[in-house]
Protein backbone atom coordinates (compact mmCIF):
# COMPACT_ATOMS: atom_id res chain seq x y z
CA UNK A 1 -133.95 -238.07 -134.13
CA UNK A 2 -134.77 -238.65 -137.75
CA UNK A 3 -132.45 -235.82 -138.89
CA UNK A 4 -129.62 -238.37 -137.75
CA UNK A 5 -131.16 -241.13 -139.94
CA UNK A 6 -131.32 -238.24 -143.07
CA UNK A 7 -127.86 -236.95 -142.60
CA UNK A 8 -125.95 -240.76 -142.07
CA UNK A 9 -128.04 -241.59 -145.73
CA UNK A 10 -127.18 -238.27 -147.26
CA UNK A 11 -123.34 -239.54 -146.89
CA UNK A 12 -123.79 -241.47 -149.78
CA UNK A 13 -126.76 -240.28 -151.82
CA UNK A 14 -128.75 -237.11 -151.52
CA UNK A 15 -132.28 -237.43 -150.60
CA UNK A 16 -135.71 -234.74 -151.67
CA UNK A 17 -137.51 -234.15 -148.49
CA UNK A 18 -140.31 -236.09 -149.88
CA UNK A 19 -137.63 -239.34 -150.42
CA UNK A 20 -136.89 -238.99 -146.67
CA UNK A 21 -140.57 -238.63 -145.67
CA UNK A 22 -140.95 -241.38 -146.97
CA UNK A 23 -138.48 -243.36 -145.92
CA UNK A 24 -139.28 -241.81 -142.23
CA UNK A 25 -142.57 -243.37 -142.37
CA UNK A 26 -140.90 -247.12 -142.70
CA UNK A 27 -139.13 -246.51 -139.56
CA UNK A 28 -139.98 -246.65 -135.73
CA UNK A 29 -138.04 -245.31 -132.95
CA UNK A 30 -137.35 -246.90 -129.59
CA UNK A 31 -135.93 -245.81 -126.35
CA UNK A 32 -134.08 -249.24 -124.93
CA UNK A 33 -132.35 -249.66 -121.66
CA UNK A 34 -128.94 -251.19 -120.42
CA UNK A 35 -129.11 -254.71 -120.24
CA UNK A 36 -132.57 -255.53 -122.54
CA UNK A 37 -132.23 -257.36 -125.65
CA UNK A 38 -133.37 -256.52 -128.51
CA UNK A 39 -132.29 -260.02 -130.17
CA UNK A 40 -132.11 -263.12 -128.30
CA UNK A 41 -130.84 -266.49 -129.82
CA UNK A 42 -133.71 -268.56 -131.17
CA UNK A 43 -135.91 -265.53 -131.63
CA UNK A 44 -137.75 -264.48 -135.08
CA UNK A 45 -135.85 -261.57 -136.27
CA UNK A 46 -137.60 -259.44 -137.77
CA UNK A 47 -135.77 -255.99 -137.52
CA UNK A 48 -132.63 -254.16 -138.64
CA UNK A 49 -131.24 -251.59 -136.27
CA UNK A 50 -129.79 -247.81 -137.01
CA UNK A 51 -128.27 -247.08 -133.47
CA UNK A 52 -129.04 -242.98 -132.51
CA UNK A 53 -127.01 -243.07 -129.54
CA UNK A 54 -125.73 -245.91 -126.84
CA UNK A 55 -123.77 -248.74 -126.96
CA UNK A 56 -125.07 -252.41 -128.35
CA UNK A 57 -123.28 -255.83 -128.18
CA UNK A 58 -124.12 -258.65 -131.19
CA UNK A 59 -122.93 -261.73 -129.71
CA UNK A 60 -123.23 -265.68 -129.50
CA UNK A 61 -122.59 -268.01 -127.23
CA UNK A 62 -121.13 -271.78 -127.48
CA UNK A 63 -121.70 -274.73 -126.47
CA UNK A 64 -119.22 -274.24 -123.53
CA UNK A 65 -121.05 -270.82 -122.32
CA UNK A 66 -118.54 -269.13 -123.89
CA UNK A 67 -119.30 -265.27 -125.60
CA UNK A 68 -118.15 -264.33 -129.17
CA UNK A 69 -118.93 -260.74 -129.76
CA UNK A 70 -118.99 -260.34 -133.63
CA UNK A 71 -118.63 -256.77 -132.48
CA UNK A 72 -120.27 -253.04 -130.72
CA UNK A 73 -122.64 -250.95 -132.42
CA UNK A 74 -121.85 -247.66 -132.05
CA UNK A 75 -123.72 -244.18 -133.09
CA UNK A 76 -124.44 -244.12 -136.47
CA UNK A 77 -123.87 -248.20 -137.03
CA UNK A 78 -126.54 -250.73 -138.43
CA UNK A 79 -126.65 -253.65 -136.83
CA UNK A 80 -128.88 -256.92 -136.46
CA UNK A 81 -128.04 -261.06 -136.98
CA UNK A 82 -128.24 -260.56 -140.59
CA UNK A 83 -128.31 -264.12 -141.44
CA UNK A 84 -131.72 -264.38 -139.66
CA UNK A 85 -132.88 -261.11 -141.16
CA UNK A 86 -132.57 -261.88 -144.59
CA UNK A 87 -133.90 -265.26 -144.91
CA UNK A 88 -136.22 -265.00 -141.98
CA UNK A 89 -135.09 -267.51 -139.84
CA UNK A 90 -134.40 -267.84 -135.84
CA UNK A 91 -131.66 -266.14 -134.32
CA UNK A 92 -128.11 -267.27 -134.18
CA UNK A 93 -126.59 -264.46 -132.17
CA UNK A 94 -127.99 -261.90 -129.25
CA UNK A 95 -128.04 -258.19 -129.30
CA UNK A 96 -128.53 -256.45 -126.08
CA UNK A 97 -127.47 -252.80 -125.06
CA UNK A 98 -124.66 -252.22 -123.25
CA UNK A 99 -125.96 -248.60 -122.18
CA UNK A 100 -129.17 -247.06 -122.58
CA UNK A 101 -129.92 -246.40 -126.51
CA UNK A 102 -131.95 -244.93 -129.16
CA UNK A 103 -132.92 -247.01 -131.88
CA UNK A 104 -134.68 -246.60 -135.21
CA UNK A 105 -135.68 -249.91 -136.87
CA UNK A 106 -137.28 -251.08 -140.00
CA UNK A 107 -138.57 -254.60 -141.03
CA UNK A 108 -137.23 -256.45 -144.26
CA UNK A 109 -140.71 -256.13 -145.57
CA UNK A 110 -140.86 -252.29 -145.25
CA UNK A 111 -136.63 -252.31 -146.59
CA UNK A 112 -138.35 -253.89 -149.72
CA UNK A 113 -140.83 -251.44 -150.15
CA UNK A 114 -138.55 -248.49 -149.78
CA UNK A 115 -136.17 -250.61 -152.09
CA UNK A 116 -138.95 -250.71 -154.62
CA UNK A 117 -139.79 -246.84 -154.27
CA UNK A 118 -136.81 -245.40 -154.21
CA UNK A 119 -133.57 -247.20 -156.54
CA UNK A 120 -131.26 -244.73 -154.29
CA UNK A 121 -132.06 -246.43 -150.99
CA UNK A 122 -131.11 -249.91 -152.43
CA UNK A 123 -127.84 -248.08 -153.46
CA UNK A 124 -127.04 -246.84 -149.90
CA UNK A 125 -127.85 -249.93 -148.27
CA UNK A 126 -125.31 -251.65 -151.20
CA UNK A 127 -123.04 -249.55 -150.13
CA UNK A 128 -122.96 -250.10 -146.49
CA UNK A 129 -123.21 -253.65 -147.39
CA UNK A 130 -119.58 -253.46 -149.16
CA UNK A 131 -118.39 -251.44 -146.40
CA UNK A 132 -119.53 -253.72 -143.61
CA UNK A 133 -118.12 -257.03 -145.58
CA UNK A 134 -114.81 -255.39 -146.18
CA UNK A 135 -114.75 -255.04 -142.52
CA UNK A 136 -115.74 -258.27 -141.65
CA UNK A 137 -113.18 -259.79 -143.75
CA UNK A 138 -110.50 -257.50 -142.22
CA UNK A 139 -111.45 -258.66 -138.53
CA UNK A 140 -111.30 -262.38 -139.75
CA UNK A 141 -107.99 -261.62 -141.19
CA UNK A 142 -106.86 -259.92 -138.18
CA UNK A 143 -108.13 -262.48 -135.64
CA UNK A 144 -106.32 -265.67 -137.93
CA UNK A 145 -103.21 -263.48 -138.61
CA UNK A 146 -101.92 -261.01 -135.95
CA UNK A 147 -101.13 -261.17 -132.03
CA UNK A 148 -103.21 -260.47 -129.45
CA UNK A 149 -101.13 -257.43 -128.79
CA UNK A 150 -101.91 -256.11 -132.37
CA UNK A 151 -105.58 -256.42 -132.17
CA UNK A 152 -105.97 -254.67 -129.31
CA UNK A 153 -103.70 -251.64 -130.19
CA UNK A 154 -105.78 -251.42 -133.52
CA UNK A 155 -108.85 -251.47 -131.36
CA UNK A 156 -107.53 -248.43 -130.04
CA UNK A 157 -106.57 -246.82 -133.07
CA UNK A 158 -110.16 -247.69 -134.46
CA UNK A 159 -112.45 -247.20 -131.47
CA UNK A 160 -110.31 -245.22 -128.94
CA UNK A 161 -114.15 -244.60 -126.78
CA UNK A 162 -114.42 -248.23 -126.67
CA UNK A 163 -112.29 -249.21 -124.06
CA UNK A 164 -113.72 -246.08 -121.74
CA UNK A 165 -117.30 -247.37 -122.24
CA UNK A 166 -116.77 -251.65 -121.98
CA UNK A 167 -115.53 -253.40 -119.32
CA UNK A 168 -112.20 -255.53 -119.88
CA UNK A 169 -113.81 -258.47 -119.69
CA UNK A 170 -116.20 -257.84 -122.98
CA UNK A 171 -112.97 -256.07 -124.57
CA UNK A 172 -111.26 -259.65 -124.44
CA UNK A 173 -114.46 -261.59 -125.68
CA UNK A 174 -113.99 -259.14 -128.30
CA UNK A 175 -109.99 -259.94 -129.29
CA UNK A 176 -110.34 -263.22 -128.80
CA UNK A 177 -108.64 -263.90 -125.31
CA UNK A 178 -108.62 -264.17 -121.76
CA UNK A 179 -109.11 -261.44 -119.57
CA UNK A 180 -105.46 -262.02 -118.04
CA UNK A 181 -104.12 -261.52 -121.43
CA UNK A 182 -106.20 -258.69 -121.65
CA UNK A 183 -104.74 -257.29 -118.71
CA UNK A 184 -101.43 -257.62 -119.58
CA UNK A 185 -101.91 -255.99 -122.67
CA UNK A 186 -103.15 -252.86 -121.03
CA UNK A 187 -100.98 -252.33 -118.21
């Protein structure tokens, strides 16, 4: 399970097997089910997530009961409410599994230690940073700027497994529209 964790790091910077045992012993595995959380809003957060395998949804709900998801972490994604993470506050947003999943997850305390011990790591995690803002900024774009029709055939393009593994009604939460719309889109 930790090979995974070695190789998705050794994309961007190579690592001595004494670096990775090292950073191995900062992390802790877990085996979650579909449907259990492993953030709920208003909760301490006090983990960052490397997904192994399954299917997780970061989400938040509105005053009206109605889901956002800020998006589905995949194999090989990091995910957690950041916000809450990094400045140790309560949680704004929910992460639950959509499938059953294989997690490896590390506290900001332990992140700083590795940080301290090994320059590299902080590089990687910049890295994925810039990556994962870029993105962000793209789906903001998207979601002010194009028609439904145009987010969901770049969904496709992006994350053609997706739509085989969520329902239609997540899908829409997703793009930003009702499940009719959704519908129509597809068919």
């Amino acid at each position: 399970m930790y090979t995974k964790l070695r190789a998705h790091i050794e994309q961007i910077v190579p690592l001595t097997d004494d670096e990775f045992a090292l950073i191995q012993s900062h992390f802790h595995y877990r085996k979650v089910r579909k449907h259990q959380y492993l953030i709920q809003e208003g909760d301490s957060v006090v983990y960052s997530y490397f997904v192994l395998s399954g299917l997780l949804k970061l989400s938040s709900v509105d005053a009206n009961d109605k889901e956002h998801i800020l998006h589905f972490a995949m194999d090989d994604w990091w995910v957690s409410d950041y916000q809450a993470y990094f400045t140790r506050s309560r949680a704004t947003m929910s992460l639950d599994c959509l499938e059953d999943a294989e997690v490896l997850y590390i506290s900001l305390d332990d992140d700083n230690k590795l940080f301290a011990a090994l320059p590299k790591l902080e590089h990687f995690f910049w890295k994925k940073s810039q990556s994962s803002y870029i993105a962000s900024q793209q789906r903001i774009l998207s979601l002010l700027s194009t028609s439904a029709k145009e987010r969901y055939e770049q969904l496709l393009k992006q994350y053609p497994s997706l739509v085989q593994r969520v329902n239609k009604t997540l899908i829409a939460s997703y793009l930003g529209v009702s499940r009719e719309t959704l519908s129509r889109l597809s068919s």
